[in-house]
C-alpha atoms as a PDB file:
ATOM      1  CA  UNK A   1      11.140   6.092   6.566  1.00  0.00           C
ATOM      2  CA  UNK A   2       7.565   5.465   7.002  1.00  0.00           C
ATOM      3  CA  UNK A   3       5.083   4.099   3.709  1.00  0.00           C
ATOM      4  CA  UNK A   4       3.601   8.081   3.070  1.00  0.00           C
ATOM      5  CA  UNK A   5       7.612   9.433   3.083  1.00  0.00           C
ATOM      6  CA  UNK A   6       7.891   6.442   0.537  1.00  0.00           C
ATOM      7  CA  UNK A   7       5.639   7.014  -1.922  1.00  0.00           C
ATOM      8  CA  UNK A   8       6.134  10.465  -2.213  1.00  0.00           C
ATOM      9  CA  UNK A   9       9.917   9.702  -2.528  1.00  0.00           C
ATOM     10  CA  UNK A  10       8.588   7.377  -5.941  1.00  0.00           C
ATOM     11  CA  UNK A  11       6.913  10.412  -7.080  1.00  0.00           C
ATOM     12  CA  UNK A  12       9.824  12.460  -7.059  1.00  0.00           C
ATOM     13  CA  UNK A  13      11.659  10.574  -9.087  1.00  0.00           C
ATOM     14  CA  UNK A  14       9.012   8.979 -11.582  1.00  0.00           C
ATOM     15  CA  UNK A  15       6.291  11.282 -11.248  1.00  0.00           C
ATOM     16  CA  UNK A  16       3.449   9.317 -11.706  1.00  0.00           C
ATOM     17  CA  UNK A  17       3.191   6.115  -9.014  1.00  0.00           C
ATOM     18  CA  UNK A  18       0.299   3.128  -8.901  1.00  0.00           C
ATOM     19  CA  UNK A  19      -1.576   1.723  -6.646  1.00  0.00           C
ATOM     20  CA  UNK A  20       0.083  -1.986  -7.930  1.00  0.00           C
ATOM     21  CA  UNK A  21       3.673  -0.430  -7.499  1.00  0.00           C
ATOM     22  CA  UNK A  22       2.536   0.360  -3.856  1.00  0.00           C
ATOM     23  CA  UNK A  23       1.147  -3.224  -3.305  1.00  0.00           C
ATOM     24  CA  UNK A  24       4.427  -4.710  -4.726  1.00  0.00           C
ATOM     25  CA  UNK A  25       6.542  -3.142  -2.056  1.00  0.00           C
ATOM     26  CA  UNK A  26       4.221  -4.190   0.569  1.00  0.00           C
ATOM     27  CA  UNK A  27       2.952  -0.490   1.228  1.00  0.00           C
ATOM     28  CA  UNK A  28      -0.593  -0.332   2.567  1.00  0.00           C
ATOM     29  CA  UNK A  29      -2.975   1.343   0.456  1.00  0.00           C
ATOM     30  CA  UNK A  30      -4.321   3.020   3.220  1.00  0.00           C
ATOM     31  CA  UNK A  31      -0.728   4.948   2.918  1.00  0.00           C
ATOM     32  CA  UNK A  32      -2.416   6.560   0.006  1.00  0.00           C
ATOM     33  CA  UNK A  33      -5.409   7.806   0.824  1.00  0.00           C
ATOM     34  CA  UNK A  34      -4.303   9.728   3.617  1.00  0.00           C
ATOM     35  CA  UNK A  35      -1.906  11.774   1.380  1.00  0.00           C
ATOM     36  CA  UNK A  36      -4.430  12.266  -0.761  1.00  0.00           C
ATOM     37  CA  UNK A  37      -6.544  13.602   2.532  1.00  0.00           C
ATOM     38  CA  UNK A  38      -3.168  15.839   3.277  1.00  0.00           C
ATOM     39  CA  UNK A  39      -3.428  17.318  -0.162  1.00  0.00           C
ATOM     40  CA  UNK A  40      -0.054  15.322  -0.686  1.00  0.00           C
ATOM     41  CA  UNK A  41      -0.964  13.720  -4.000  1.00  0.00           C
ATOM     42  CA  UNK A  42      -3.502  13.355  -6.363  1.00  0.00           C
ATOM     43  CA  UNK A  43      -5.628  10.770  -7.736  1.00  0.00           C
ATOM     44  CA  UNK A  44      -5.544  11.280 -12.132  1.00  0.00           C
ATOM     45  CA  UNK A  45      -7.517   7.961 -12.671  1.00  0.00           C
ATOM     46  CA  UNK A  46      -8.479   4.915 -11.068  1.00  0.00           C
ATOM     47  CA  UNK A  47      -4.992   3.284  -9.510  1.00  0.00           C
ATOM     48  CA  UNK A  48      -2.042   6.559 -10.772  1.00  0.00           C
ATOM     49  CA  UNK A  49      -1.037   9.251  -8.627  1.00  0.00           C
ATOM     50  CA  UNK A  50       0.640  12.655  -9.341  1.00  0.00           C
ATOM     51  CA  UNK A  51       2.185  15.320  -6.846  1.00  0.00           C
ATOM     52  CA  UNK A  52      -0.245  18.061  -6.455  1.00  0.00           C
ATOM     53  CA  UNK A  53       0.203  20.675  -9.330  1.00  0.00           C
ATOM     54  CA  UNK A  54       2.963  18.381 -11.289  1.00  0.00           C
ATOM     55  CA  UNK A  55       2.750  18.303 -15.032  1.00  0.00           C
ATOM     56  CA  UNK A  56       1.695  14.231 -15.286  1.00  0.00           C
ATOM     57  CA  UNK A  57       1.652  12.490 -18.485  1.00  0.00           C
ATOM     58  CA  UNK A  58      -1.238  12.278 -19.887  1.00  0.00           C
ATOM     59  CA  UNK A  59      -0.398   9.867 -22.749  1.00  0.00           C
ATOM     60  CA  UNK A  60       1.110   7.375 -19.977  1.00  0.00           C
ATOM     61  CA  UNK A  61      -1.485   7.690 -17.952  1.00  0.00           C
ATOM     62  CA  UNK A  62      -3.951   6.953 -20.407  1.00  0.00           C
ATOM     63  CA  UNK A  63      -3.571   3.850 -21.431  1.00  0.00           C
ATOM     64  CA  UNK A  64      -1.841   2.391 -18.014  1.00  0.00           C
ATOM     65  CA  UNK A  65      -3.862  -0.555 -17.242  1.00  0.00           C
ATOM     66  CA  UNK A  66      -5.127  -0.617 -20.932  1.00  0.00           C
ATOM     67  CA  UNK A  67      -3.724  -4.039 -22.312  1.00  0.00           C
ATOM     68  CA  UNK A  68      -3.310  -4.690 -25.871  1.00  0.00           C
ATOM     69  CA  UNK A  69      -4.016  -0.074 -26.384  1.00  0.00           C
ATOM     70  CA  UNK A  70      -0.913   1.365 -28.387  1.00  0.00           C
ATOM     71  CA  UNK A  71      -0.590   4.566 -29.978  1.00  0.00           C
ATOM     72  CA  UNK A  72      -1.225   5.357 -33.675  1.00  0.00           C
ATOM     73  CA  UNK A  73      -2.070   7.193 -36.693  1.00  0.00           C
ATOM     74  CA  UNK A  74      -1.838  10.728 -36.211  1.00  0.00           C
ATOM     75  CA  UNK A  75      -0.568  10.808 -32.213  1.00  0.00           C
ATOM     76  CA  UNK A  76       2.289   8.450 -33.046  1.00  0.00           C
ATOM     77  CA  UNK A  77       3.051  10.575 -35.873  1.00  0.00           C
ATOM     78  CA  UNK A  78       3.569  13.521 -33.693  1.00  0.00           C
ATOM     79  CA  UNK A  79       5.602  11.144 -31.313  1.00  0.00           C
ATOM     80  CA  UNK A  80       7.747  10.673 -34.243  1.00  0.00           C
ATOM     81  CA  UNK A  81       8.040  14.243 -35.171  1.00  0.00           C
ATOM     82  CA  UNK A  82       6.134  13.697 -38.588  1.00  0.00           C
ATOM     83  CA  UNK A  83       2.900  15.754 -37.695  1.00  0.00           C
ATOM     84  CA  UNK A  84       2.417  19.868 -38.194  1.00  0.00           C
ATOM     85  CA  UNK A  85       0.835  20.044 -34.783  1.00  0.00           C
ATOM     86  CA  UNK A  86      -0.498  18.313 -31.433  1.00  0.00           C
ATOM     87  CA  UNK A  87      -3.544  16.268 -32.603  1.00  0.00           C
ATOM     88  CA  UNK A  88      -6.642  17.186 -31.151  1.00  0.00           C
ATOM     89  CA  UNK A  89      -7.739  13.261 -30.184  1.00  0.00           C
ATOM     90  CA  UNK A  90      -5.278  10.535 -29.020  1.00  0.00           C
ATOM     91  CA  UNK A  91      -5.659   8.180 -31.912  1.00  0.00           C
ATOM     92  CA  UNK A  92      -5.090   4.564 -30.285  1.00  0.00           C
ATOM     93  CA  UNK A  93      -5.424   0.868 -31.551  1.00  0.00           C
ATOM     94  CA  UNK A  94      -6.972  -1.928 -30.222  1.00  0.00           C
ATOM     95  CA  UNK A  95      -8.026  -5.163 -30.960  1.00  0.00           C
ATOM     96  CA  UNK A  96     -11.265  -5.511 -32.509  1.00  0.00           C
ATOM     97  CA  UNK A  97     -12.806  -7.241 -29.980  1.00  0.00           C
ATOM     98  CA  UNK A  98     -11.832  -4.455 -27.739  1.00  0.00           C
ATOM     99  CA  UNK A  99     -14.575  -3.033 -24.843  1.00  0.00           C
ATOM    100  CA  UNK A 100     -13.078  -1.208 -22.237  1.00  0.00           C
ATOM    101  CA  UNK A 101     -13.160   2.071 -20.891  1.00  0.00           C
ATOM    102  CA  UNK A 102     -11.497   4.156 -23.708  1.00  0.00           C
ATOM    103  CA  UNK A 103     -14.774   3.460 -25.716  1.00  0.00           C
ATOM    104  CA  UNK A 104     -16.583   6.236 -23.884  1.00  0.00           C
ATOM    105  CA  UNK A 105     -13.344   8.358 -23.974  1.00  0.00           C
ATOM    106  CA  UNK A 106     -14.624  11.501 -25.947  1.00  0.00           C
ATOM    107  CA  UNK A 107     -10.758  12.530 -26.555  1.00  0.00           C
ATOM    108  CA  UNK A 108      -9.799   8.981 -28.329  1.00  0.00           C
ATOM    109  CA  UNK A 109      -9.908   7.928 -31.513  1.00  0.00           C
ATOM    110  CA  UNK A 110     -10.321   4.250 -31.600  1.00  0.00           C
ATOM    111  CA  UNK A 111      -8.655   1.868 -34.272  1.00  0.00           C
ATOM    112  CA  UNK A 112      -9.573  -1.403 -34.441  1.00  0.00           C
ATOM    113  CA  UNK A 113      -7.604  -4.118 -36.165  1.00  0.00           C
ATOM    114  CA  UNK A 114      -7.335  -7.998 -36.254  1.00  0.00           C
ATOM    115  CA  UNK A 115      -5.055  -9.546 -33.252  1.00  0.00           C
ATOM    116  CA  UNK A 116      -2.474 -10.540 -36.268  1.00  0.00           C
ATOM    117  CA  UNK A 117      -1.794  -7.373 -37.030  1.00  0.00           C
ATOM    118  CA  UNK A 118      -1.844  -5.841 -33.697  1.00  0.00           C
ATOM    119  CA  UNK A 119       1.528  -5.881 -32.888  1.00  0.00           C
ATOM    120  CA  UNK A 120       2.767  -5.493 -36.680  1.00  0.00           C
ATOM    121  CA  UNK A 121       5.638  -2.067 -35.684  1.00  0.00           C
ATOM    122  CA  UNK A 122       5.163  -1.677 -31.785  1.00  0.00           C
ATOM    123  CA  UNK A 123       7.908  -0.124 -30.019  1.00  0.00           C
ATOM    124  CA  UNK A 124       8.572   1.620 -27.199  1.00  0.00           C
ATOM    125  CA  UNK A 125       8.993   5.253 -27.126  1.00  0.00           C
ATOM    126  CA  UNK A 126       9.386   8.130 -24.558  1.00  0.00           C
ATOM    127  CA  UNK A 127       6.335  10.780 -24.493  1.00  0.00           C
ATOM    128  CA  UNK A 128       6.482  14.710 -24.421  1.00  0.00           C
ATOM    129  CA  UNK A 129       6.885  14.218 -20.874  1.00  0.00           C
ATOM    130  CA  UNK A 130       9.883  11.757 -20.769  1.00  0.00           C
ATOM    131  CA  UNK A 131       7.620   8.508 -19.962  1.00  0.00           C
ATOM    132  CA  UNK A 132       7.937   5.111 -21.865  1.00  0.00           C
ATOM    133  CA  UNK A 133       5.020   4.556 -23.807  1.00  0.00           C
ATOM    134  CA  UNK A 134       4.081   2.062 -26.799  1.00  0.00           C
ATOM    135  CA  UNK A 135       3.019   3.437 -30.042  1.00  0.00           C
ATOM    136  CA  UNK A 136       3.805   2.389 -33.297  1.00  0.00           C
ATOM    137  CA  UNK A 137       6.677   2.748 -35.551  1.00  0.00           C
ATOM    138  CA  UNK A 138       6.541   5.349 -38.732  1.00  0.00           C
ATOM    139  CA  UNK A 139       6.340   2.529 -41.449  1.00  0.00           C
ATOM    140  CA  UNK A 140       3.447   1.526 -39.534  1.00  0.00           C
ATOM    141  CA  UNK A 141       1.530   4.683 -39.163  1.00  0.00           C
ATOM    142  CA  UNK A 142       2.021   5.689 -43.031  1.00  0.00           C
ATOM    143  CA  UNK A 143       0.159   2.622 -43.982  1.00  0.00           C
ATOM    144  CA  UNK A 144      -2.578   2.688 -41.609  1.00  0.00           C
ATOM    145  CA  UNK A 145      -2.841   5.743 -42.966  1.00  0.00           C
ATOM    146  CA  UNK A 146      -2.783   4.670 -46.290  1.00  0.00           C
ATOM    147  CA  UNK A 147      -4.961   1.716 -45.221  1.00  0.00           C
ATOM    148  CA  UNK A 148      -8.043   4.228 -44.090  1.00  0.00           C
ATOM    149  CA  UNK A 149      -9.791   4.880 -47.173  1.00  0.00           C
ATOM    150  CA  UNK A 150     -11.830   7.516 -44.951  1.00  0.00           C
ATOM    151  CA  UNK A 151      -9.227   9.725 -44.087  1.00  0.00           C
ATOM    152  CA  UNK A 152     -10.346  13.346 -44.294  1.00  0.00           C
ATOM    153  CA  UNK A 153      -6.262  14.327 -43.331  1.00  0.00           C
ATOM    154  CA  UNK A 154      -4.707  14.172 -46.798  1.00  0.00           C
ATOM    155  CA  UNK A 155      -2.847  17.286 -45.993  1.00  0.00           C
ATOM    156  CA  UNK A 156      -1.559  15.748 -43.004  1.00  0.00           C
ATOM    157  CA  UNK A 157      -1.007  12.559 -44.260  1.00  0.00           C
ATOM    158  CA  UNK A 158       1.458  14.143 -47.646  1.00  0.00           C
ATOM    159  CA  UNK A 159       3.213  15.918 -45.279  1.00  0.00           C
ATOM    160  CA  UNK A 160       4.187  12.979 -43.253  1.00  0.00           C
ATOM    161  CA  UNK A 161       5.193  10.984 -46.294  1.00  0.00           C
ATOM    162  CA  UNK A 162       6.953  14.027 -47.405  1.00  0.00           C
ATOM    163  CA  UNK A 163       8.929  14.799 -44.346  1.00  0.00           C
ATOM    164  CA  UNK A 164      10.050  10.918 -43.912  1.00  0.00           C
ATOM    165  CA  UNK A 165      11.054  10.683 -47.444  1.00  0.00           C
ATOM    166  CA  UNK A 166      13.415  13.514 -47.203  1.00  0.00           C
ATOM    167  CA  UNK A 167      14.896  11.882 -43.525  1.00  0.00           C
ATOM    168  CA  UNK A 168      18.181   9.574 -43.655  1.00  0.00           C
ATOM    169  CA  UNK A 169      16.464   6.824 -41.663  1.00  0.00           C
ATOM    170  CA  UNK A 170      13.252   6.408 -43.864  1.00  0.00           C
ATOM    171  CA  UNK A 171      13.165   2.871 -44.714  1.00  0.00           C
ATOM    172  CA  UNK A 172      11.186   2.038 -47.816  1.00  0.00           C
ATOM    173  CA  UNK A 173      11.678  -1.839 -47.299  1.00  0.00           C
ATOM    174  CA  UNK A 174       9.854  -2.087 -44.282  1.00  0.00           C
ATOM    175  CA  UNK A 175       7.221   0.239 -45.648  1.00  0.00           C
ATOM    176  CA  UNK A 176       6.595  -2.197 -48.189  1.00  0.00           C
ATOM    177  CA  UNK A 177       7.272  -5.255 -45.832  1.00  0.00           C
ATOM    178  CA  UNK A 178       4.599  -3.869 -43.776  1.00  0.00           C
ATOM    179  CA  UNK A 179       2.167  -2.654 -46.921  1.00  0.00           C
ATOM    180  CA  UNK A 180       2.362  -6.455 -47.617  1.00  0.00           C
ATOM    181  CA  UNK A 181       1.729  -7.770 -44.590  1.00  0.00           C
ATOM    182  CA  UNK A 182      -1.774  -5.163 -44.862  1.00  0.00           C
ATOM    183  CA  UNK A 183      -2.729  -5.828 -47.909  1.00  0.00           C
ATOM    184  CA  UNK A 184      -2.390  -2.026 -49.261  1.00  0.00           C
ATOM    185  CA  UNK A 185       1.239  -3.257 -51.235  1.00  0.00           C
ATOM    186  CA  UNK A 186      -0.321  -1.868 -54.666  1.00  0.00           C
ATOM    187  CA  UNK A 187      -1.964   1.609 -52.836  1.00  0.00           C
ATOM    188  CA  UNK A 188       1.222   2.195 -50.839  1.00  0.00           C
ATOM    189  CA  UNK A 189       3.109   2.479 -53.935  1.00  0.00           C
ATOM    190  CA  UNK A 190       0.949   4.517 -55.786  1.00  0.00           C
ATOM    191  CA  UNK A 191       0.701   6.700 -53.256  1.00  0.00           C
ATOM    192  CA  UNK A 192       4.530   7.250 -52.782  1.00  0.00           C
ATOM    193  CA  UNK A 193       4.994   7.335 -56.907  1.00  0.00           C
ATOM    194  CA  UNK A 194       2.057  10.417 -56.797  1.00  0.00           C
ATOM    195  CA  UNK A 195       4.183  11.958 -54.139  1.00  0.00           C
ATOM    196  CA  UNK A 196       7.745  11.519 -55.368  1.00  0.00           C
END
């Protein structure tokens, strides 16, 4: 099987391939421009390739090659099934020393939070599209929610609280776990008394 036969054999099964994936199996990367000349693949950013026409993933694509960029606020709601509808911005947080390319990304919402906290409810999750991306857990989301004094979503932001409530696997203890942690213990808890 020669390298182009290879990669396009990794698309069909993943979908999305990288120029480091094609390095690591000793591929040239010649291999891929001259699919891309064949109108074989195509290039969606710098280093990730798609088959021509394919659905790719946009939220895996997006922050591939992003270190420390995770999912949040009202995009990891919807990954959780807590939001009304798609979001309109991929809301994302970084640390606040952040200054890559997602800064000039007029579709992203930046967050920016201390390095300690960074991490505080990160898992991994599958996207609309089936790929493994890292967002953050519910508890998480509600109380960066609650944290952002600014937020213009209250709608939203009830209806999440709402809808988790009501579900078997809320889990109040972490909420508060992680409303400590933040520093928002005391509004996290008037917020869910107002509510309930």
């Amino acid at each position: 099987m020669n390298y182009e036969e290879q990669i396009l054999n990794i698309l069909r099964k993943k979908k999305i391939v990288t120029t480091d994936e094609i390095t690591k199996l000793k591929i040239p990367k010649v291999a891929l421009t001259r699919l891309i000349e064949k109108n074989k693949i195509e290039r969606v950013k710098r280093g990730v390739y798609i088959l021509p026409n394919s659905f790719g993933d946009e939220y895996y694509t997006l922050l591939l090659g992003v270190n420390d960029a995770i999912y949040s606020y009202f995009t990891a709601l919807y990954f959780h099934d807590l939001c009304e509808r798609v979001p309109l911005k991929y809301d994302i947080t970084v640390k606040r020393n952040y200054g890559g390319t997602l800064i000039k990304n007029e579709n992203v919402n930046l967050h920016y939070v201390d390095a300690n906290t960074l991490n505080l409810g990160r898992i991994k999750i599958k996207s609309p599209q089936g790929q493994e991306i890292e967002c953050y857990d519910i508890e998480r989301c509600l109380c960066d929610l609650i944290k952002d004094k600014d937020n213009l979503y209250f709608e939203y932001v009830k209806y999440a609280f709402v809808k988790y409530y009501r579900e078997e696997k809320h889990n109040t203890f972490k909420l508060y776990k992680y409303a400590k942690l933040m520093g928002i213990e005391k509004q996290v808890h008037e917020f869910m008394e107002a509510l309930l």
